[in-house]
C-alpha atoms as a PDB file:
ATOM      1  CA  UNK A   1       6.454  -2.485  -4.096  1.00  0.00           C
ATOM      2  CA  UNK A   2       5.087   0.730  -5.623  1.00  0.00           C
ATOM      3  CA  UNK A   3       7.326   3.519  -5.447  1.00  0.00           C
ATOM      4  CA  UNK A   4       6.128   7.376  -5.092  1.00  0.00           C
ATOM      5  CA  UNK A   5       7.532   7.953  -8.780  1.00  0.00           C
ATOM      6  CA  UNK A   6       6.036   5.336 -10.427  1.00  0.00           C
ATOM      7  CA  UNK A   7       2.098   5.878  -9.682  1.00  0.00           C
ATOM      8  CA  UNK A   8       0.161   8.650  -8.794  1.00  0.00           C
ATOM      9  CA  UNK A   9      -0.633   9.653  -5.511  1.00  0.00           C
ATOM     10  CA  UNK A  10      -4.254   9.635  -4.767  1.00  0.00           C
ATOM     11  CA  UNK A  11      -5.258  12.587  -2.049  1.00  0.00           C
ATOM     12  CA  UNK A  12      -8.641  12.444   0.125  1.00  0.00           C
ATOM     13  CA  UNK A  13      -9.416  15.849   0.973  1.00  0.00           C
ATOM     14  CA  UNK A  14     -11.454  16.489   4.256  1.00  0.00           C
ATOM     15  CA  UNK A  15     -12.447  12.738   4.493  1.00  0.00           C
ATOM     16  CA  UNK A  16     -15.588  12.781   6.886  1.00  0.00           C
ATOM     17  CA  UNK A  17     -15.791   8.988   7.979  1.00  0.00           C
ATOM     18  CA  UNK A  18     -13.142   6.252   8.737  1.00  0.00           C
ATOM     19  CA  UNK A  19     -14.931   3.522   7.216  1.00  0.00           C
ATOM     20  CA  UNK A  20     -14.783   5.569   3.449  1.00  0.00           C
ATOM     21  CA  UNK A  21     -10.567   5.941   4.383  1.00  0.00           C
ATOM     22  CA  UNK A  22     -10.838   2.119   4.729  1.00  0.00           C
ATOM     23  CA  UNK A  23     -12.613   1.545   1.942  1.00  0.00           C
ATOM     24  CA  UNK A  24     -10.559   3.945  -0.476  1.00  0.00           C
ATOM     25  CA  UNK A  25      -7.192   2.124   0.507  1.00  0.00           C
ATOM     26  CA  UNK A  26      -8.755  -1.257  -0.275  1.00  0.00           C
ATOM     27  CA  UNK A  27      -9.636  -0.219  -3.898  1.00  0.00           C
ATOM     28  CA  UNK A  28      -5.909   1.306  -4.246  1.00  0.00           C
ATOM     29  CA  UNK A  29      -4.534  -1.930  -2.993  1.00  0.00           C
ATOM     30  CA  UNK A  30      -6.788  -4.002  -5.449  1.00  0.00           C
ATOM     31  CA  UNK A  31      -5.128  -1.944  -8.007  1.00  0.00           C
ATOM     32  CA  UNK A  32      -1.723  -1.663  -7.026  1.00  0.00           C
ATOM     33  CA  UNK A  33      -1.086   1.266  -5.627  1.00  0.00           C
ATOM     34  CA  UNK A  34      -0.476   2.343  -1.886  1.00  0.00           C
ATOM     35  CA  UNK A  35       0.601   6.081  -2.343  1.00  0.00           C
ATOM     36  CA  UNK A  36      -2.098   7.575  -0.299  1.00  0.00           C
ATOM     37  CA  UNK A  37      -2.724  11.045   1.021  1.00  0.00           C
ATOM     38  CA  UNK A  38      -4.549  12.184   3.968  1.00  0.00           C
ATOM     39  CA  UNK A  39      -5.726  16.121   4.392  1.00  0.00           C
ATOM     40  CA  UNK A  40      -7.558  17.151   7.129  1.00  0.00           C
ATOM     41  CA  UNK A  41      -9.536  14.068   8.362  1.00  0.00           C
ATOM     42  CA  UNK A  42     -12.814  15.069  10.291  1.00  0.00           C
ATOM     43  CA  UNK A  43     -12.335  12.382  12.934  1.00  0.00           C
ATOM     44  CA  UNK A  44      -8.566  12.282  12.868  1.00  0.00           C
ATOM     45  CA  UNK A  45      -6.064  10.077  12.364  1.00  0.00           C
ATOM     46  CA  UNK A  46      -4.749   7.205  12.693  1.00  0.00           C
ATOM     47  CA  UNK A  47      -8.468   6.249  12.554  1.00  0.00           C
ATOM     48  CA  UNK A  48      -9.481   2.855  14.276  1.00  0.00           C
ATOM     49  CA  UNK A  49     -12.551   2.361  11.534  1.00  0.00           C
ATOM     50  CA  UNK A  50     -10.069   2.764   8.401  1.00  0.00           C
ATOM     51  CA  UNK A  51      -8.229   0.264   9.765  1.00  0.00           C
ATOM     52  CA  UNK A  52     -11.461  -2.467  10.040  1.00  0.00           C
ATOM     53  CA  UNK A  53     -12.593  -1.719   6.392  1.00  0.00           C
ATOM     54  CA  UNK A  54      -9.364  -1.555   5.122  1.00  0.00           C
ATOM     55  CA  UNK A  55      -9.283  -5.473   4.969  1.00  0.00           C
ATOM     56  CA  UNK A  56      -5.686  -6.231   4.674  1.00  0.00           C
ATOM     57  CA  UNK A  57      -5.033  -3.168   3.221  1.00  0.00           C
ATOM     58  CA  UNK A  58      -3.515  -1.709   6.377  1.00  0.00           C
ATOM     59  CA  UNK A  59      -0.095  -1.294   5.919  1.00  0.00           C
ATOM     60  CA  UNK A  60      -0.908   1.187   3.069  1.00  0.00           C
ATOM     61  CA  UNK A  61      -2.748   3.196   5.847  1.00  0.00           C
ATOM     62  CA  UNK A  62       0.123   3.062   8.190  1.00  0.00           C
ATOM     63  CA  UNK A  63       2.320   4.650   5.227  1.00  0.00           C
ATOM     64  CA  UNK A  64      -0.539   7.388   4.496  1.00  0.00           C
ATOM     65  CA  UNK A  65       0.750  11.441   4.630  1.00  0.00           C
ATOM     66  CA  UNK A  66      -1.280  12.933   7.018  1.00  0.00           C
ATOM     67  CA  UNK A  67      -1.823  16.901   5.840  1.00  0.00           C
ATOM     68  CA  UNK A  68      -3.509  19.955   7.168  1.00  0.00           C
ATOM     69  CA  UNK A  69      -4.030  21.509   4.603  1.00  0.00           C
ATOM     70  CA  UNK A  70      -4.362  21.001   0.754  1.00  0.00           C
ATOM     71  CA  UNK A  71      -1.552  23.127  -0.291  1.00  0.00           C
ATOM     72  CA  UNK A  72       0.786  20.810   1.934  1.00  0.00           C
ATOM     73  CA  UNK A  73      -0.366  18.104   0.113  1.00  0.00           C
ATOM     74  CA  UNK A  74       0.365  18.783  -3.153  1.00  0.00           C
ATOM     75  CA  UNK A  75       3.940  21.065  -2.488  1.00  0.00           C
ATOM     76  CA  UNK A  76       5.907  18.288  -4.584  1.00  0.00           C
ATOM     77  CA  UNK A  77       3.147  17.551  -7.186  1.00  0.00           C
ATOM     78  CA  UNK A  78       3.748  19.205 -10.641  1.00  0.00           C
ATOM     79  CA  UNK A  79       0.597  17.787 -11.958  1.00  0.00           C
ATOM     80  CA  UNK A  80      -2.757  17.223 -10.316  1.00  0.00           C
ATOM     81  CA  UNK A  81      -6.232  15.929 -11.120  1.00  0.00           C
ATOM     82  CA  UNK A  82      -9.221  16.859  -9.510  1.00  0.00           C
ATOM     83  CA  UNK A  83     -12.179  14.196  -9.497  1.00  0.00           C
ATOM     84  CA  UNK A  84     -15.688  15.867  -9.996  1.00  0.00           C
ATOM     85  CA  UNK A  85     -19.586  14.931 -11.210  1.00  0.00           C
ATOM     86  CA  UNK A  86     -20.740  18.022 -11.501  1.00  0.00           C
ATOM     87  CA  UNK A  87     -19.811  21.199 -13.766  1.00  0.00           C
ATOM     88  CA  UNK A  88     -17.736  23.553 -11.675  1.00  0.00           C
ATOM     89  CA  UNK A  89     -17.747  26.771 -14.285  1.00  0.00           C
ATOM     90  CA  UNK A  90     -14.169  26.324 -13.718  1.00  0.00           C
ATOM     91  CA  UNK A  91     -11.498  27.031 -17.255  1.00  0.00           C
ATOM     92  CA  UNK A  92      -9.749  23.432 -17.500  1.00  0.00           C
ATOM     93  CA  UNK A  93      -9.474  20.638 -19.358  1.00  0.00           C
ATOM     94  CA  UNK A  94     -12.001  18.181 -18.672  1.00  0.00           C
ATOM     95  CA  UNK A  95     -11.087  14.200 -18.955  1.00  0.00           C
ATOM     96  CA  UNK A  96     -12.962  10.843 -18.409  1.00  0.00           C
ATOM     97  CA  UNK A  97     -11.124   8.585 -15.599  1.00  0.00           C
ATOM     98  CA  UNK A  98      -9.876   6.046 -18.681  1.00  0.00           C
ATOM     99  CA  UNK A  99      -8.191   9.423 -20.472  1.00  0.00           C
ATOM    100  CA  UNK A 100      -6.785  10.993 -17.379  1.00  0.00           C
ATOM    101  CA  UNK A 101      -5.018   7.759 -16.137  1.00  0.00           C
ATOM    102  CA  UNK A 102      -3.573   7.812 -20.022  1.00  0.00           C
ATOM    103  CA  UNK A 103      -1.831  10.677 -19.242  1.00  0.00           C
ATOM    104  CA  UNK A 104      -1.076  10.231 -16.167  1.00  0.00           C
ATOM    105  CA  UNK A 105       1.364   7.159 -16.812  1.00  0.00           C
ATOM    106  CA  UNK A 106       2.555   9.253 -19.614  1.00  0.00           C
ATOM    107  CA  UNK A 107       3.238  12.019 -17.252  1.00  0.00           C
ATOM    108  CA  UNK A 108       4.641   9.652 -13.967  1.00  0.00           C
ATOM    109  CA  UNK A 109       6.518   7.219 -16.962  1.00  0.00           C
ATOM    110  CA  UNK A 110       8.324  10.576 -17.714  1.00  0.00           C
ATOM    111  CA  UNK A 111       9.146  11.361 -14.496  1.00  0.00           C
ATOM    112  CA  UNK A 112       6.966  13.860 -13.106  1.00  0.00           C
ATOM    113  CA  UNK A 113       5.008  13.396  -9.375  1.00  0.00           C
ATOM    114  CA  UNK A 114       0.689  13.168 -10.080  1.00  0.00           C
ATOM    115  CA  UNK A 115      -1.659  13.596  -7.804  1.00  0.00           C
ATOM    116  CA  UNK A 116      -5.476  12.975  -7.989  1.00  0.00           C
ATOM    117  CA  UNK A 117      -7.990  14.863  -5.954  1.00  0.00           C
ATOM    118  CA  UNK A 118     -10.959  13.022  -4.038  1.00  0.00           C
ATOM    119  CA  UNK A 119     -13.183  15.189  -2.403  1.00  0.00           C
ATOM    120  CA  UNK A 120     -15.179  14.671   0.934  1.00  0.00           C
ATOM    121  CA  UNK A 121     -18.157  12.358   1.175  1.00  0.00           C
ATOM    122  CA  UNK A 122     -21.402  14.971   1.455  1.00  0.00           C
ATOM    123  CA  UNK A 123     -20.619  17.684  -1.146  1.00  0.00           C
ATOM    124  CA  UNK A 124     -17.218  16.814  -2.926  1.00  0.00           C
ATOM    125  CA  UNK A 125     -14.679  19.222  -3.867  1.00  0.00           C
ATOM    126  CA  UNK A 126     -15.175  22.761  -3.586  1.00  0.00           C
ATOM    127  CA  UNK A 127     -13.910  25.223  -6.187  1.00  0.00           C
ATOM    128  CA  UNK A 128     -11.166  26.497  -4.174  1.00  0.00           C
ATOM    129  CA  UNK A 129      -9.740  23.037  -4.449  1.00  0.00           C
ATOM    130  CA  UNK A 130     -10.346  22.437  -7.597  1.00  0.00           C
ATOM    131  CA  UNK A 131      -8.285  26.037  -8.534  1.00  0.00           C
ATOM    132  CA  UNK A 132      -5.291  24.082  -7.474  1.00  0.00           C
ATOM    133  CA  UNK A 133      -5.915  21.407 -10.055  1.00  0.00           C
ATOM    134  CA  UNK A 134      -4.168  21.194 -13.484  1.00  0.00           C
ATOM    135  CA  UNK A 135      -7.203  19.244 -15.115  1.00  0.00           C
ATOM    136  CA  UNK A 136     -10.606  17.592 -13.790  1.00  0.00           C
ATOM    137  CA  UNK A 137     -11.846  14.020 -13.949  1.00  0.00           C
ATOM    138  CA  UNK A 138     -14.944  14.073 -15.015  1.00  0.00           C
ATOM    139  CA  UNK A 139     -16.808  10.774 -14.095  1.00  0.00           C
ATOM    140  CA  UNK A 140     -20.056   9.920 -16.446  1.00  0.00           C
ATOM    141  CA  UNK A 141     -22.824   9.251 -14.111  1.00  0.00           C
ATOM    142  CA  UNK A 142     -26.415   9.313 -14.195  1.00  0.00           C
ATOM    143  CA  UNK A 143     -27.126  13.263 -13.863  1.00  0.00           C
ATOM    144  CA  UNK A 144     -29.922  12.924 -11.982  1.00  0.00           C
ATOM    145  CA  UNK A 145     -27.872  10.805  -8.960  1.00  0.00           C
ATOM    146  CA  UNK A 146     -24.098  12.464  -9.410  1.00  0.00           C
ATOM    147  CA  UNK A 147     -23.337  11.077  -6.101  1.00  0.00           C
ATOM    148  CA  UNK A 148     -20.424   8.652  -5.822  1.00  0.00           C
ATOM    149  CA  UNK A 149     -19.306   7.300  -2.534  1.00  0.00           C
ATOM    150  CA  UNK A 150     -15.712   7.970  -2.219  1.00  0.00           C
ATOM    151  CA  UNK A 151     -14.710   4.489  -1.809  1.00  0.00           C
ATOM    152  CA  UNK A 152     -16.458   4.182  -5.500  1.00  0.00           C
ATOM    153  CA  UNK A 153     -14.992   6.696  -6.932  1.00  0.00           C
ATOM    154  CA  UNK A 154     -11.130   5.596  -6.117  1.00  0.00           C
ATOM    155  CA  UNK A 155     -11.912   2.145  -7.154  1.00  0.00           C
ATOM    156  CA  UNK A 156     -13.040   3.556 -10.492  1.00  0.00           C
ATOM    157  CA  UNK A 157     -10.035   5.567 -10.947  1.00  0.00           C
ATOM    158  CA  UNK A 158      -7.570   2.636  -9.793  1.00  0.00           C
ATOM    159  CA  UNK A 159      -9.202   0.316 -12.267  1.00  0.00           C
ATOM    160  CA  UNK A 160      -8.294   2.737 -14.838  1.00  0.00           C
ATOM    161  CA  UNK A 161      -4.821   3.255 -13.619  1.00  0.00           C
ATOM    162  CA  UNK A 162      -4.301  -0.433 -13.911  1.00  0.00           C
ATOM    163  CA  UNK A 163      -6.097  -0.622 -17.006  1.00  0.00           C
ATOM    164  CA  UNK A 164      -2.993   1.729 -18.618  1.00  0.00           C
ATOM    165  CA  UNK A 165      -0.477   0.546 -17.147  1.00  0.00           C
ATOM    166  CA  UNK A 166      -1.045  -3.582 -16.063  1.00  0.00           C
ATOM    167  CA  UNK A 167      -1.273  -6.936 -18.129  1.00  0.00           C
ATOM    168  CA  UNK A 168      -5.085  -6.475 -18.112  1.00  0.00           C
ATOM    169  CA  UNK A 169      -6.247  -9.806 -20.228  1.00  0.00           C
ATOM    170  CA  UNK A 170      -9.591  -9.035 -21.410  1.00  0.00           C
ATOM    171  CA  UNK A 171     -10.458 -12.082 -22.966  1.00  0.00           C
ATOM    172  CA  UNK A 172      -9.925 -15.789 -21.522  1.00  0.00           C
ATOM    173  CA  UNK A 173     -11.097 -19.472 -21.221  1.00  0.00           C
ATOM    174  CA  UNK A 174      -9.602 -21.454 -18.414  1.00  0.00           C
ATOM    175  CA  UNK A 175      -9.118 -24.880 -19.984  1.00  0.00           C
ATOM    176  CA  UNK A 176      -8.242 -26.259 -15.942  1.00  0.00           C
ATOM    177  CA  UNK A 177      -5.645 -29.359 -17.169  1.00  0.00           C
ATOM    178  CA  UNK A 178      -7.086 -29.802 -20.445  1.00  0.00           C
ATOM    179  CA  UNK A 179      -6.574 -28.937 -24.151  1.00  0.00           C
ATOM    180  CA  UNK A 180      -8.047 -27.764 -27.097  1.00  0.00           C
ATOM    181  CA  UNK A 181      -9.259 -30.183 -29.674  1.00  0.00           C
ATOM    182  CA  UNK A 182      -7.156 -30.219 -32.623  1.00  0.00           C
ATOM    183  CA  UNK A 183      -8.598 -29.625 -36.542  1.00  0.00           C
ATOM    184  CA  UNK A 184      -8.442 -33.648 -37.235  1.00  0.00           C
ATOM    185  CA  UNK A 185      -9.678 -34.548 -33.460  1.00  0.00           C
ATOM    186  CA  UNK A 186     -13.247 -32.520 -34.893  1.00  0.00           C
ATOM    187  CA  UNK A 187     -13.268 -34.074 -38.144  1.00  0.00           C
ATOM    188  CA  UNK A 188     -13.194 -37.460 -36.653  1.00  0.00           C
ATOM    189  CA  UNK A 189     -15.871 -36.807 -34.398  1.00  0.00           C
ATOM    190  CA  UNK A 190     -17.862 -35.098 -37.350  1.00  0.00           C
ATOM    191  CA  UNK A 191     -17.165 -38.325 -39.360  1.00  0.00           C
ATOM    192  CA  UNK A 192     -18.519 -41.024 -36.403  1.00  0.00           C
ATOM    193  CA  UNK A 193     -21.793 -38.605 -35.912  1.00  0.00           C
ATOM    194  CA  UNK A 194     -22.559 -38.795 -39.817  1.00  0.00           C
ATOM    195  CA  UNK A 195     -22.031 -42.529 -40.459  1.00  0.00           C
ATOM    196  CA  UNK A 196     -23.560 -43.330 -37.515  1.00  0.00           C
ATOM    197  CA  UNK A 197     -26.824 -40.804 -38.416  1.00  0.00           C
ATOM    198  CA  UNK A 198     -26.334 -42.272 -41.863  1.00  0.00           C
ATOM    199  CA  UNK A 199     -27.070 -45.530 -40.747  1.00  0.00           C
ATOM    200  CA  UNK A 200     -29.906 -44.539 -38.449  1.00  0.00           C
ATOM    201  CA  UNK A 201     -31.905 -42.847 -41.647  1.00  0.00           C
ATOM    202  CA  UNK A 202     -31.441 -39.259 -40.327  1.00  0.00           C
ATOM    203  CA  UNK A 203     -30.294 -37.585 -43.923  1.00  0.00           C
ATOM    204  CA  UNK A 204     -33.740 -37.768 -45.680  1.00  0.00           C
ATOM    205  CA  UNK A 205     -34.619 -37.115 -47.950  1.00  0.00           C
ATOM    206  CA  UNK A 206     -31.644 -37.936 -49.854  1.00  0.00           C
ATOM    207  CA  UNK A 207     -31.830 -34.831 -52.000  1.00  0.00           C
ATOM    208  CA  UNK A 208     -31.437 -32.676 -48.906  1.00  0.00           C
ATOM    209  CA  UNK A 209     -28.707 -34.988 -47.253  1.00  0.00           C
ATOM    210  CA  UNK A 210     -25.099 -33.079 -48.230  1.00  0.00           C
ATOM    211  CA  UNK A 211     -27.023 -29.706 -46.970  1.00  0.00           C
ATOM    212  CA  UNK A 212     -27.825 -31.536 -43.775  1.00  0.00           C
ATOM    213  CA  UNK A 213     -24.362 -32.453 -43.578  1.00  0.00           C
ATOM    214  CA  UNK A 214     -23.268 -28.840 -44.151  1.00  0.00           C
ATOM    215  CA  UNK A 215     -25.437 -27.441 -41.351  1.00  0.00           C
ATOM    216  CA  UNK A 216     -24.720 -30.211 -38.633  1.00  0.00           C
ATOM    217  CA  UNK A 217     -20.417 -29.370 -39.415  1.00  0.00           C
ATOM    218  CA  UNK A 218     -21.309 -25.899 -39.198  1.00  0.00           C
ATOM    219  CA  UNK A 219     -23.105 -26.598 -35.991  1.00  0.00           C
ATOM    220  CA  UNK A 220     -19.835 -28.822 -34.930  1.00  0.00           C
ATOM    221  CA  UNK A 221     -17.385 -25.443 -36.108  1.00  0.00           C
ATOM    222  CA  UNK A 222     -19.434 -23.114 -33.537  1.00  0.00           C
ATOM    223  CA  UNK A 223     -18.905 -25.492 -30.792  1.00  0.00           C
ATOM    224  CA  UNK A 224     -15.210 -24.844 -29.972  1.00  0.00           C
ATOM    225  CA  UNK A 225     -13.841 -28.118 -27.804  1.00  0.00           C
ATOM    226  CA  UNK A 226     -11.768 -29.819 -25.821  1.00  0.00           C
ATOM    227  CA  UNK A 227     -10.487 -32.798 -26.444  1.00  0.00           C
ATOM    228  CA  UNK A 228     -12.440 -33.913 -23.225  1.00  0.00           C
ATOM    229  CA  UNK A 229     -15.619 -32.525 -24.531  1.00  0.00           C
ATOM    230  CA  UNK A 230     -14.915 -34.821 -28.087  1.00  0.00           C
ATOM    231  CA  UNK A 231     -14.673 -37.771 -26.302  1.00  0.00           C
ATOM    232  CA  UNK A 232     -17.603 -37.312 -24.274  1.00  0.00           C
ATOM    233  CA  UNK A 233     -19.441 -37.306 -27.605  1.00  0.00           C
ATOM    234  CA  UNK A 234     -18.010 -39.814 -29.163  1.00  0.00           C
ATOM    235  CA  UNK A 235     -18.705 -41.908 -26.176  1.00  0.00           C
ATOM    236  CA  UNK A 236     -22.475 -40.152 -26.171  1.00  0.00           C
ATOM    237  CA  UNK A 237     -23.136 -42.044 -29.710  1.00  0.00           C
ATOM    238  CA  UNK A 238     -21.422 -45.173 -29.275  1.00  0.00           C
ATOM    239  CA  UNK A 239     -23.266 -45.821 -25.906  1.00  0.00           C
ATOM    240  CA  UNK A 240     -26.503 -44.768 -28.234  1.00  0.00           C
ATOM    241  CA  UNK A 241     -25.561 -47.618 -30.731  1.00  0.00           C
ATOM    242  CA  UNK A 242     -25.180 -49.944 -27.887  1.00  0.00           C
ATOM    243  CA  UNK A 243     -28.226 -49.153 -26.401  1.00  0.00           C
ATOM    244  CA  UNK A 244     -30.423 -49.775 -29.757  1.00  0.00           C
ATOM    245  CA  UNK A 245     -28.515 -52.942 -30.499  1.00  0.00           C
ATOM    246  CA  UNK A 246     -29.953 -54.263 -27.499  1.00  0.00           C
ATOM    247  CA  UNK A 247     -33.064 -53.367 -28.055  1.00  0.00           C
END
């Protein structure tokens, strides 16, 4: 498992409802990480409605720090992020989530203990909490509605987290049990479709036949198969054939 030194520890400050604790730990665990920290909880803790959202996600709530305070929370940090939509007048540097989890696996890879700030539900962080923060997260939202639920918000940050540091594949095709057709597998399916629409009278005028040909294996090049999928075609035509012949 997840270690405290080798992920961030993400810090809900004054959470107001259970079902937002529940929610936050499930986007952590979706992500990877289970360091979670607890100040202050309006309707206390252990919390019977974290534990119902939290969807399998419980244990990390049974390993959560519970704090009073924020200070307490952050004693063995030596850098800290604090999550924010809206401009706080506050001198720091400013980060989108993707940037800020760059540095923080730069900063946890080289051994120092992160922390990121997420603020209660109604109103966010205030200042005062944000004075105790080395930089801000800054998440780009529609200015006119710069309200995240807190559950949102942690998944967004986790994602990133696990964007920086995971295997994150970003491109795939599941094949299932099958294989990609090979160069000559094409060409021989490109060769039955011509002689067969060669016999059939479909290159005409002649003149204009070896630039139909052209366009129908460029057509064949942007269909990228399986060796399943060329059978099925070639088994398409010759079930055509059949079907004329007996007419």
């Amino acid at each position: 498992m997840p270690s405290d030194t080798s992920q961030p520890s993400f810090v809900l400050v004054r959470p107001q409802m259970g079902e937002n604790i529940g929610a936050a730990a499930r986007a952590m665990w979706n992500f990877g990480l289970d360091r979670m920290r607890i100040v202050a909880p309006r309707d206390g803790w252990p919390n019977s409605k974290a534990v119902a959202m939290s969807s399998g996600a419980g244990r990390l709530l049974d390993e959560a720090q519970l704090f009073d305070d924020l200070g307490g929370a952050l004693g063995d940090r030596t850098y800290v992020f604090a999550t924010t939509a809206r401009q706080r007048g506050l001198t720091k540097p400013v980060y989108s989530p993707e940037r800020a989890m760059q540095i923080a696996a730069e900063k946890v890879a080289a051994g120092e203990k992160v922390a990121v700030l997420f603020g209660p539900e109604r109103a966010g962080l205030e200042n005062e909490d944000i004075a105790k923060a080395n930089a801000i997260i800054s998440v780009p939202v529609n200015p006119e509605y710069a309200s995240l639920n807190l559950g949102q918000c942690v998944l967004l940050t986790a994602y990133e987290w696990m964007r920086q540091t995971g295997d994150v594949v970003h491109e795939a095709t599941d094949l299932g049990k099958g294989d990609w057709a090979t160069g000559i597998e094409v060409e021989k399916l490109v060769e039955h479709y011509e002689d067969r629409l060669e016999e059939a009278g479909f290159f005409y005028p002649p003149e204009k036949a070896e630039g139909m040909k052209v366009n129908l294996r460029n057509l064949w090049s942007r269909m990228r198969m399986t060796r399943a999928d060329v059978q099925m075609l070639h088994g398409i035509m010759r079930q055509m054939v059949r079907w004329k012949d007996r007419g």
